[in-house]
C-alpha atoms as a PDB file:
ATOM      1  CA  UNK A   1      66.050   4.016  17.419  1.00  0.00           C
ATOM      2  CA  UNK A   2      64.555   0.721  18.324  1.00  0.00           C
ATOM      3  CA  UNK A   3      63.111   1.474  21.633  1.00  0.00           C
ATOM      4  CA  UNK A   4      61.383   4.641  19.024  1.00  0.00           C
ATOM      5  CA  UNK A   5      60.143   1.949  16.554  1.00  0.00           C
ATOM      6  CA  UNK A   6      58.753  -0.660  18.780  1.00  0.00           C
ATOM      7  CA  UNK A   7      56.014   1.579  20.455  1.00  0.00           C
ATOM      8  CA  UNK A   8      54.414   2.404  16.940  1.00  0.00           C
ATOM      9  CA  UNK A   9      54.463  -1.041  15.797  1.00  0.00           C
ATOM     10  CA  UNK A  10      52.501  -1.978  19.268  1.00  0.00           C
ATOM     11  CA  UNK A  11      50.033   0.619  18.551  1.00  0.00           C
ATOM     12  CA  UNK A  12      49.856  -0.113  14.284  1.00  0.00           C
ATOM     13  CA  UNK A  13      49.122  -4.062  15.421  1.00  0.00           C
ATOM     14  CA  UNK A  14      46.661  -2.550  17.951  1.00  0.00           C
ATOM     15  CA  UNK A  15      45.054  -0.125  15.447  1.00  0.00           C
ATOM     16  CA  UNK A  16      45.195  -3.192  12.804  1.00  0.00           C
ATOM     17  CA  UNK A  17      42.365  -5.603  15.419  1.00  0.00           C
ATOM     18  CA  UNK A  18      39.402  -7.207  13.568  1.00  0.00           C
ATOM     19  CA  UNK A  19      37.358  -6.416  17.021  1.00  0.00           C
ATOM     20  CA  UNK A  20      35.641  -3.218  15.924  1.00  0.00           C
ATOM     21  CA  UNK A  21      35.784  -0.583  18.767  1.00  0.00           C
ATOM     22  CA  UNK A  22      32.659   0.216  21.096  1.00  0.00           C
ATOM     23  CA  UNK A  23      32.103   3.472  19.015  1.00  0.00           C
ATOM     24  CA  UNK A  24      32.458   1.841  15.707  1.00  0.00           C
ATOM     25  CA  UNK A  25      29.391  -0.835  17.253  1.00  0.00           C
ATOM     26  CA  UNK A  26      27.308   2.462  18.389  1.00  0.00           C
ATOM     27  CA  UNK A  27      27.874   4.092  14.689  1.00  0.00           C
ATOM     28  CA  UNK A  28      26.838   0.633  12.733  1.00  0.00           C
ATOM     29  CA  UNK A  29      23.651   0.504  14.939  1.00  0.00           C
ATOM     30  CA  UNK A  30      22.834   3.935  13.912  1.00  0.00           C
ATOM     31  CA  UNK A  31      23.855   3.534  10.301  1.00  0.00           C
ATOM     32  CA  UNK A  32      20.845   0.131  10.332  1.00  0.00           C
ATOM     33  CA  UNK A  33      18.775   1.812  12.402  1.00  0.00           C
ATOM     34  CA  UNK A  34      18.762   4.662  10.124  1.00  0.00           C
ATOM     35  CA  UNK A  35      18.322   2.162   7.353  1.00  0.00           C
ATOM     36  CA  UNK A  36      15.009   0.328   8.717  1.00  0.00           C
ATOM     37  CA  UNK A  37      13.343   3.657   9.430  1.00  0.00           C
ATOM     38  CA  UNK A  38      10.158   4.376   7.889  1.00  0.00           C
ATOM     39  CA  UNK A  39       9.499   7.595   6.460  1.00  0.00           C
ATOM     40  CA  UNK A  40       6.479   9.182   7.641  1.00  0.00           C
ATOM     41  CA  UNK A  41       3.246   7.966   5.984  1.00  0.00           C
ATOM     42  CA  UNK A  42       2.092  10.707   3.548  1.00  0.00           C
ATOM     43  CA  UNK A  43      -1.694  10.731   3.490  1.00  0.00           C
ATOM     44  CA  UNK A  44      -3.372  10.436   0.170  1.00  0.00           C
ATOM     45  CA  UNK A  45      -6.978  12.033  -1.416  1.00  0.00           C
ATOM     46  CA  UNK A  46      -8.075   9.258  -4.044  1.00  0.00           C
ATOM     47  CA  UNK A  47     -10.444  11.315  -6.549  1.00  0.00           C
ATOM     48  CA  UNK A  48     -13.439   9.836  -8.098  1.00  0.00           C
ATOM     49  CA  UNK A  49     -13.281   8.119 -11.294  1.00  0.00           C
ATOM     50  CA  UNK A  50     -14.976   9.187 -14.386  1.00  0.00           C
ATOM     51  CA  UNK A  51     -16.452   7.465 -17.698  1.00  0.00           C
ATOM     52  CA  UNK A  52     -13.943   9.225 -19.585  1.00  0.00           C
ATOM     53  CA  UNK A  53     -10.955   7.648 -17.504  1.00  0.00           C
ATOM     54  CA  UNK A  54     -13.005   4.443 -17.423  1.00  0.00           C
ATOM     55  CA  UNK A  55     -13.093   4.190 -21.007  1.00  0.00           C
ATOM     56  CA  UNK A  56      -9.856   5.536 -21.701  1.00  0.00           C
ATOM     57  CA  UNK A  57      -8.452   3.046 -19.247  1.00  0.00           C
ATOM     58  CA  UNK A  58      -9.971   0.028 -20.375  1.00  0.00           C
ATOM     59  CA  UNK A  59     -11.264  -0.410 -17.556  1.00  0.00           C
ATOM     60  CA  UNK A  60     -14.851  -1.076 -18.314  1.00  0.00           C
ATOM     61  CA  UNK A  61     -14.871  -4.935 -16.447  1.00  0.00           C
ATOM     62  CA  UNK A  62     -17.080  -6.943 -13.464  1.00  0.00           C
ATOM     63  CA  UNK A  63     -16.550  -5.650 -10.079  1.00  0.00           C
ATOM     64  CA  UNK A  64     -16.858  -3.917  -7.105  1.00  0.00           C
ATOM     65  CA  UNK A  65     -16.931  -0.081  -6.789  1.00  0.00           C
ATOM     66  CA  UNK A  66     -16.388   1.782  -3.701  1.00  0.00           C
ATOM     67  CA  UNK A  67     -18.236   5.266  -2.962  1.00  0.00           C
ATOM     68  CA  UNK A  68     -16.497   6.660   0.261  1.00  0.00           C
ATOM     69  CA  UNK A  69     -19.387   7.932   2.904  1.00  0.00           C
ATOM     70  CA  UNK A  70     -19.865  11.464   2.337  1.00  0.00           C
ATOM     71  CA  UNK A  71     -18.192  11.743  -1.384  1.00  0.00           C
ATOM     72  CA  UNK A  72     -20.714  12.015  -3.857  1.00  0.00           C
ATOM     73  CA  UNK A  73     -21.618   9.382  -6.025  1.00  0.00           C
ATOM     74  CA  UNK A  74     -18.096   8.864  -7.721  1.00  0.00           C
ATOM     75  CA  UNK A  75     -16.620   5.401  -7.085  1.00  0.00           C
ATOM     76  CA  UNK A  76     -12.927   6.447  -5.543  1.00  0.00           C
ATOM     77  CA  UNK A  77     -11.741   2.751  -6.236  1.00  0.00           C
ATOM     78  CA  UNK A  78     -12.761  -0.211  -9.248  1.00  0.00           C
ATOM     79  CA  UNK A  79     -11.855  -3.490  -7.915  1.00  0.00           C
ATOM     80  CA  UNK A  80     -11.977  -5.696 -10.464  1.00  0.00           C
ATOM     81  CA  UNK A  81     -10.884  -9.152 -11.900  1.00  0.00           C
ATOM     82  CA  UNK A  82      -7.362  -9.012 -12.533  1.00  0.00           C
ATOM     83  CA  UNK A  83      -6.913  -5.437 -10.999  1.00  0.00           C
ATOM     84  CA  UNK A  84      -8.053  -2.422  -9.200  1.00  0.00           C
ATOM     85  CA  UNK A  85      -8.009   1.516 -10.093  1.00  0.00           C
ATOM     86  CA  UNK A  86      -7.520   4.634  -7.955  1.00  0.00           C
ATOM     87  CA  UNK A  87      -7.290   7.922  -9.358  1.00  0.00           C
ATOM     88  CA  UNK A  88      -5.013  10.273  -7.255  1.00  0.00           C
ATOM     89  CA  UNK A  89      -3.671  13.932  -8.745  1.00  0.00           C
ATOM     90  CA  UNK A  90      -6.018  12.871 -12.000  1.00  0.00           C
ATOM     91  CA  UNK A  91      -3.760  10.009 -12.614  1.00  0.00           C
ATOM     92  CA  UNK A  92      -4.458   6.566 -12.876  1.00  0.00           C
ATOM     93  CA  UNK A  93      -2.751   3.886 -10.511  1.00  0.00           C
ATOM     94  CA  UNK A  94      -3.709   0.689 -10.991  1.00  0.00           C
ATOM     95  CA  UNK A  95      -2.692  -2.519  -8.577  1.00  0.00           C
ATOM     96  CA  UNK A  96      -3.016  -6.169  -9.476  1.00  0.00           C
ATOM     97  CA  UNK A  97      -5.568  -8.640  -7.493  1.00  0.00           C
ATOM     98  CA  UNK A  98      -4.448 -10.375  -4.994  1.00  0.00           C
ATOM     99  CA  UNK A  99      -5.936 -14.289  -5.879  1.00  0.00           C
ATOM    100  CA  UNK A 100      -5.162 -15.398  -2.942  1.00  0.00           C
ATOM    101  CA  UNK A 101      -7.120 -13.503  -0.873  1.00  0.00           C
ATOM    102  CA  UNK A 102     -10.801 -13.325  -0.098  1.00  0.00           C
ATOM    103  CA  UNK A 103     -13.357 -13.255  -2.991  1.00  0.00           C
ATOM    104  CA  UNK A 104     -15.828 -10.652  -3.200  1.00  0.00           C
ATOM    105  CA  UNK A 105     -18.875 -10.580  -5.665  1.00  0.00           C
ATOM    106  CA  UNK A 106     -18.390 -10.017  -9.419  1.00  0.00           C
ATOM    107  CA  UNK A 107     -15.039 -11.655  -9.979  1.00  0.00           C
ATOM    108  CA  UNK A 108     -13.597  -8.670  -7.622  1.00  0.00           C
ATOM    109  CA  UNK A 109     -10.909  -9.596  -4.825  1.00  0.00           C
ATOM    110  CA  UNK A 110     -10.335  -8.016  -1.286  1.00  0.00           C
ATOM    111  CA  UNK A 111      -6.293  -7.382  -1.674  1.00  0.00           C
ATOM    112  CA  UNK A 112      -4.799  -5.858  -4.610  1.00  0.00           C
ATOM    113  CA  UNK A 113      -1.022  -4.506  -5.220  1.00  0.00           C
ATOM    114  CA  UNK A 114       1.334  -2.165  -6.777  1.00  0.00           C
ATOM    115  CA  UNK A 115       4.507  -0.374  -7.099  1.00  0.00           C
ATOM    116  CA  UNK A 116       3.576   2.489  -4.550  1.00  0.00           C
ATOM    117  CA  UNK A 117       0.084   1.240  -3.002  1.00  0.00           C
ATOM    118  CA  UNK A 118      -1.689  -1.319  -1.436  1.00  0.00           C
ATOM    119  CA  UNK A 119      -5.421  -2.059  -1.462  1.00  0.00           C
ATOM    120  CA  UNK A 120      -7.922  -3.696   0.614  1.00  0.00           C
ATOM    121  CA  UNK A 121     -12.010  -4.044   0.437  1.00  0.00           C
ATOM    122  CA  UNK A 122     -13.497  -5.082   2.771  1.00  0.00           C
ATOM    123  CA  UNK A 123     -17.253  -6.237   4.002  1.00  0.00           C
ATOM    124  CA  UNK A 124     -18.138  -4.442   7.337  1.00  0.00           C
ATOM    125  CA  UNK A 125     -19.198  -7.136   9.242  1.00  0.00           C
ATOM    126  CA  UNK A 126     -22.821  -6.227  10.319  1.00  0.00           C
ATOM    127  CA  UNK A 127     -23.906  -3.353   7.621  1.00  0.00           C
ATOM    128  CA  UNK A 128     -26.446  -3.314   4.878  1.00  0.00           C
ATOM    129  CA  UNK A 129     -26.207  -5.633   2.324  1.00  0.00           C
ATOM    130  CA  UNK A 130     -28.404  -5.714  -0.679  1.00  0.00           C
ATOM    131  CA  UNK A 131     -28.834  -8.198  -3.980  1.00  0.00           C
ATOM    132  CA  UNK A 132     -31.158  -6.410  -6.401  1.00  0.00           C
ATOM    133  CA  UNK A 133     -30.736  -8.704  -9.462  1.00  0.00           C
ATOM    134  CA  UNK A 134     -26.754  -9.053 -10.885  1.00  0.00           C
ATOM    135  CA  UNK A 135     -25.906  -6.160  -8.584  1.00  0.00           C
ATOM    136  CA  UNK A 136     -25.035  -6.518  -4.847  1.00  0.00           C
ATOM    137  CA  UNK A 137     -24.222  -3.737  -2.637  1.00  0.00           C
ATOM    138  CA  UNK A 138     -22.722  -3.921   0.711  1.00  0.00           C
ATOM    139  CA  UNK A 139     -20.820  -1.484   3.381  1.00  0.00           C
ATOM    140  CA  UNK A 140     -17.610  -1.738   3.052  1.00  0.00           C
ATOM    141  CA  UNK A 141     -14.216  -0.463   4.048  1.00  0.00           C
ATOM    142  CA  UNK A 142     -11.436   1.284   1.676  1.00  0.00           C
ATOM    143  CA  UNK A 143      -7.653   0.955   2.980  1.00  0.00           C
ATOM    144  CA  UNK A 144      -5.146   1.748   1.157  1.00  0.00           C
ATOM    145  CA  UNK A 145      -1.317   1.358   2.423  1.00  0.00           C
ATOM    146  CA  UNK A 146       2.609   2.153   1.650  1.00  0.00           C
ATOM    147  CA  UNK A 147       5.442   0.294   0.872  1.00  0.00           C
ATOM    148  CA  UNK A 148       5.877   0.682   4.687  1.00  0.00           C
ATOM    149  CA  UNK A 149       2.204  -0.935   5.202  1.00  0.00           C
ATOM    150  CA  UNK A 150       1.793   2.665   6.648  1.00  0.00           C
ATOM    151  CA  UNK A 151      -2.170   3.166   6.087  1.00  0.00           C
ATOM    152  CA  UNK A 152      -2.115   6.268   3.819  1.00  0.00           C
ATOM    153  CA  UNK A 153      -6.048   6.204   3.120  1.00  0.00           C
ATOM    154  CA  UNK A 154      -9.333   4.623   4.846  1.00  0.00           C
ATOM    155  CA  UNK A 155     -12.723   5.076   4.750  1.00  0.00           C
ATOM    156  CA  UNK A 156     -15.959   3.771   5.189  1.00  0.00           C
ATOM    157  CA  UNK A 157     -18.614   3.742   2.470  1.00  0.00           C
ATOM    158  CA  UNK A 158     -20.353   1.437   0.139  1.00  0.00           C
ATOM    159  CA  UNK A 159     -19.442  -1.605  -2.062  1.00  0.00           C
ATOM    160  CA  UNK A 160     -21.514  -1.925  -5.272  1.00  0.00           C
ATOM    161  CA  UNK A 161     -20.643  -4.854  -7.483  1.00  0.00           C
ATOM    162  CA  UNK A 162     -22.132  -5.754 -11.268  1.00  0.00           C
ATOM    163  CA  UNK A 163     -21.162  -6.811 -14.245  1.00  0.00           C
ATOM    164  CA  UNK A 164     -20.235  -4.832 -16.672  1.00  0.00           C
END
């Protein structure tokens, strides 16, 4: 009975080994790696902003409003003091400035953040740029990015900045 118990005590003090096994090492680095992955960016349409959602909103402030090239005359994005505005499926999302990065006319900021979105204006280094009075208009570039700093939306069009 001995020479029976003495094998399966061998193999219970083998099973029992803090060293985890090769196969345990491969299925932890798939667990992380499954972890870290991003999910794939999912592109997004922001949809210009109206009076009625500017009004509603409260957010009737000095700033910067981009018009994306080829959109109409509807600013797609209010970048503004102490935060910016994007409209997407007729909602609302607004993002708070960024003070620490780069200053753009009218109390309006380059970098703003949220919950679900990121967003950056900037100059494009080279275009038009105009000062007619309080207002300044400039070419500019819209980004806007995930959690994942996956770039979900960009375009090119113009920056026009006044007080409100």
């Amino acid at each position: 009975m001995r020479r029976l118990i003495m094998p399966f005590a061998l193999l219970a003090l083998a099973a029992c080994s803090s060293k985890p096994k090769e196969s345990d090492e491969q299925a932890i680095a798939q667990v992380q790696a499954a972890q870290d992955a991003k999910p794939p960016a999912r592109m997004i349409d922001p949809q210009p902003i109206g009076y009625f959602e500017i009004r509603d909103n409260k957010l009737i402030a000095a700033g910067c409003n981009f018009v994306a090239d080829g959109g109409g005359m509807g600013a797609t994005a209010l970048a503004q003091g102490e935060r910016a505005a994007i409209k997407l499926d007729g909602h609302i999302v607004v993002l708070a400035a960024d003070k620490g990065s780069a200053r753009l006319p009218q109390e309006a900021w380059s970098h703003y953040s949220g919950k679900e979105y990121s967003l950056r204006l900037t100059r494009i280094d080279g275009g038009k740029h105009v000062v007619n009075g309080a207002v300044e208009m400039f070419d500019a570039q819209l980004t806007v990015t995930d959690p994942y700093d996956q770039v979900v939306y960009n375009s090119k069009g113009t920056a026009q900045c006044k007080p409100m």
